[in-house]
Protein backbone atom coordinates (compact mmCIF):
# COMPACT_ATOMS: atom_id res chain seq x y z
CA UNK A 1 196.68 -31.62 305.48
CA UNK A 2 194.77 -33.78 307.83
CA UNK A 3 191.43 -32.63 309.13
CA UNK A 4 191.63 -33.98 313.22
CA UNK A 5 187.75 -33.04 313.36
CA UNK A 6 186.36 -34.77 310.74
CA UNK A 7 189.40 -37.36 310.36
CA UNK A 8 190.13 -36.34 306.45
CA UNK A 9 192.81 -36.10 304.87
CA UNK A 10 193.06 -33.44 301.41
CA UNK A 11 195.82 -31.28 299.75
CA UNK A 12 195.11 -27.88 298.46
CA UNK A 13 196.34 -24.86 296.52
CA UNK A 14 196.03 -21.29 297.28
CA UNK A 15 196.61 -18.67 295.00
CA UNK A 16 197.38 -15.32 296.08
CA UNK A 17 195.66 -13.10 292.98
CA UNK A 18 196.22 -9.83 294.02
CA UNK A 19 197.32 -7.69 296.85
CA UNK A 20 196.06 -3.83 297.05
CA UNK A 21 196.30 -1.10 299.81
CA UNK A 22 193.78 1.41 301.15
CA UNK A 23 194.09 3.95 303.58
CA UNK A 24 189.65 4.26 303.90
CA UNK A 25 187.38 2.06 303.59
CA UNK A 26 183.69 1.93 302.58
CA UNK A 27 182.44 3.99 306.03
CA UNK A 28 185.76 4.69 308.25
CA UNK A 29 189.22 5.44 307.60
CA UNK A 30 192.10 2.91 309.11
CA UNK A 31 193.73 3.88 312.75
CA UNK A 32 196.82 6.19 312.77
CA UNK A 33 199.60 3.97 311.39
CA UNK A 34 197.48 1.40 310.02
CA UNK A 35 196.57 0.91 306.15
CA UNK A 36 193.74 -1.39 305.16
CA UNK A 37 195.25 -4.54 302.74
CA UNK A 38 192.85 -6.05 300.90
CA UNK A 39 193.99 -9.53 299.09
CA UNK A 40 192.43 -11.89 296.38
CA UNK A 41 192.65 -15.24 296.96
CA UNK A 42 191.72 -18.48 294.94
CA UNK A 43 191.85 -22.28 297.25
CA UNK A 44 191.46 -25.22 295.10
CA UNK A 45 190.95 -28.52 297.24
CA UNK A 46 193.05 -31.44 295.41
CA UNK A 47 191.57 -33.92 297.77
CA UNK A 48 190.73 -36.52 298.57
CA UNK A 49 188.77 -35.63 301.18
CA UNK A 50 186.64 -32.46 301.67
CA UNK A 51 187.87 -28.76 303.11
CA UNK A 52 185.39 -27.49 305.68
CA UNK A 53 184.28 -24.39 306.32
CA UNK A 54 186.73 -22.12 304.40
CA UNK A 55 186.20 -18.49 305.14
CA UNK A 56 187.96 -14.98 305.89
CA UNK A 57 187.52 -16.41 309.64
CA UNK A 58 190.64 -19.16 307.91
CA UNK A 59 192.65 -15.56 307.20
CA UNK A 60 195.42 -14.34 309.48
CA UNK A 61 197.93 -11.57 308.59
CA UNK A 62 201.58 -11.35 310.86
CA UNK A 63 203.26 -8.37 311.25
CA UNK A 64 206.94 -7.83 311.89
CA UNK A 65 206.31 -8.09 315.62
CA UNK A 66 204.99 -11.10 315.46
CA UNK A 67 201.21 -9.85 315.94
CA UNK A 68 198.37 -11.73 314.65
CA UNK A 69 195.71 -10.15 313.31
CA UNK A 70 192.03 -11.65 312.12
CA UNK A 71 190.01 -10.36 308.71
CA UNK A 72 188.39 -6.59 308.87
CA UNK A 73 184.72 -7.49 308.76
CA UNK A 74 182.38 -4.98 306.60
CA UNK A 75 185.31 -2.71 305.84
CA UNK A 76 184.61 -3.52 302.22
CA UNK A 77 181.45 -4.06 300.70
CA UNK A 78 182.90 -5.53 297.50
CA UNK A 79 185.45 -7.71 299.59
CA UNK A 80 184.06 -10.86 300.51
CA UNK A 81 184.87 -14.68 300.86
CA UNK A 82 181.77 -16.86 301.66
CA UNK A 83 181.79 -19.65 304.24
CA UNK A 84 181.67 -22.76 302.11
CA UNK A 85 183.11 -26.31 301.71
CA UNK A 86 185.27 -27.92 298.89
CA UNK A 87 184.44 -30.90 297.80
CA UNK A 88 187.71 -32.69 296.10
CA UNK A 89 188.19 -30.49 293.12
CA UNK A 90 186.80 -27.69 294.12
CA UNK A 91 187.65 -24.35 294.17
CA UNK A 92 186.52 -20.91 295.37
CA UNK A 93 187.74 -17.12 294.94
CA UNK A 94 187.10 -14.62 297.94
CA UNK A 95 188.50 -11.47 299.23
CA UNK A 96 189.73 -10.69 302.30
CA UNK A 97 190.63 -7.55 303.98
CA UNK A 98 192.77 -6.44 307.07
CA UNK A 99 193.97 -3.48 309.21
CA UNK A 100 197.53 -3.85 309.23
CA UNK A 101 200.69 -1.77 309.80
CA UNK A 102 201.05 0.71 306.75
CA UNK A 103 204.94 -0.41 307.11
CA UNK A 104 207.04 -3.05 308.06
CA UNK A 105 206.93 -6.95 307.65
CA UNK A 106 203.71 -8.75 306.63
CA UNK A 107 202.53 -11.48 305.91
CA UNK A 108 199.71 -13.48 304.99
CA UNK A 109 198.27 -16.86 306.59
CA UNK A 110 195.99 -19.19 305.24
CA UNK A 111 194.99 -21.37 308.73
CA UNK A 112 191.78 -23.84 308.41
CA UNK A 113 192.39 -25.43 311.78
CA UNK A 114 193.50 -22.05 314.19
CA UNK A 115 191.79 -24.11 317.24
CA UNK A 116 195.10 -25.72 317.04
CA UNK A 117 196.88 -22.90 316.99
CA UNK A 118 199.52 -21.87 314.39
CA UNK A 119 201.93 -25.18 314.02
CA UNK A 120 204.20 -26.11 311.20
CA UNK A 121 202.39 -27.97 308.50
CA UNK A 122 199.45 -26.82 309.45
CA UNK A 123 198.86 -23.55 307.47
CA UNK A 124 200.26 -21.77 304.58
CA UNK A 125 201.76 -18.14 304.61
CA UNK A 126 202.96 -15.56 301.69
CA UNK A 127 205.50 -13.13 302.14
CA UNK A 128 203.37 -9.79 301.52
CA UNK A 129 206.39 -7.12 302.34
């Protein structure tokens, strides 16, 4: 991937540890036909250059409609994924957690550069259900 911003270029790998569903959270419940989905994540950067800024602000998820939803801040007090950058080599483990649909399509998105909105080679998505 090439970083426009910062004019760097780096490769990475995300691994998608585990993926668990929750109908409450730590202080509210999720909306009526919602379920909370709460997914481990591991990015390693393989360079060369250096990822900015990763955080569960670089999290999407995609429902079969085609909506877009953004991370469930504070839902979770043991879910978190901290704003940080990745050196070439590096590598960081975080949690992140969303309201989605409890049925239907879902996916996924890993997108560090959502200013430019969601074009191909430009993020990486998994399959969820």
């Amino acid at each position: 991937m090439h970083d426009d911003l910062y004019d760097e270029t780096y490769n990475l790998e995300m691994q998608l540890k585990s993926v668990e569903f929750k109908s409450k959270g730590d202080f509210q419940k999720a909306g009526s036909g919602k379920i909370y989905m709460i997914a481990q994540v591991t990015v390693r950067n393989l360079g060369p250059g250096t990822l900015r800024s990763i955080s569960d602000f670089s999290f999407q998820t995609k429902d079969g409609n085609g909506a877009i939803r953004s991370a469930a801040l504070f839902v979770f007090s043991e879910c978190k994924f901290d704003i940080v950058d990745l050196t070439s080599g590096g590598s960081v483990d975080g949690c992140v957690a969303f309201e989605v649909p409890d049925s239907g399509a879902l996916e996924i998105i890993y997108a560090p550069f959502q200013y430019e909105g969601l074009k191909p080679g430009r993020y990486i998505s998994f399959k969820i259900r």
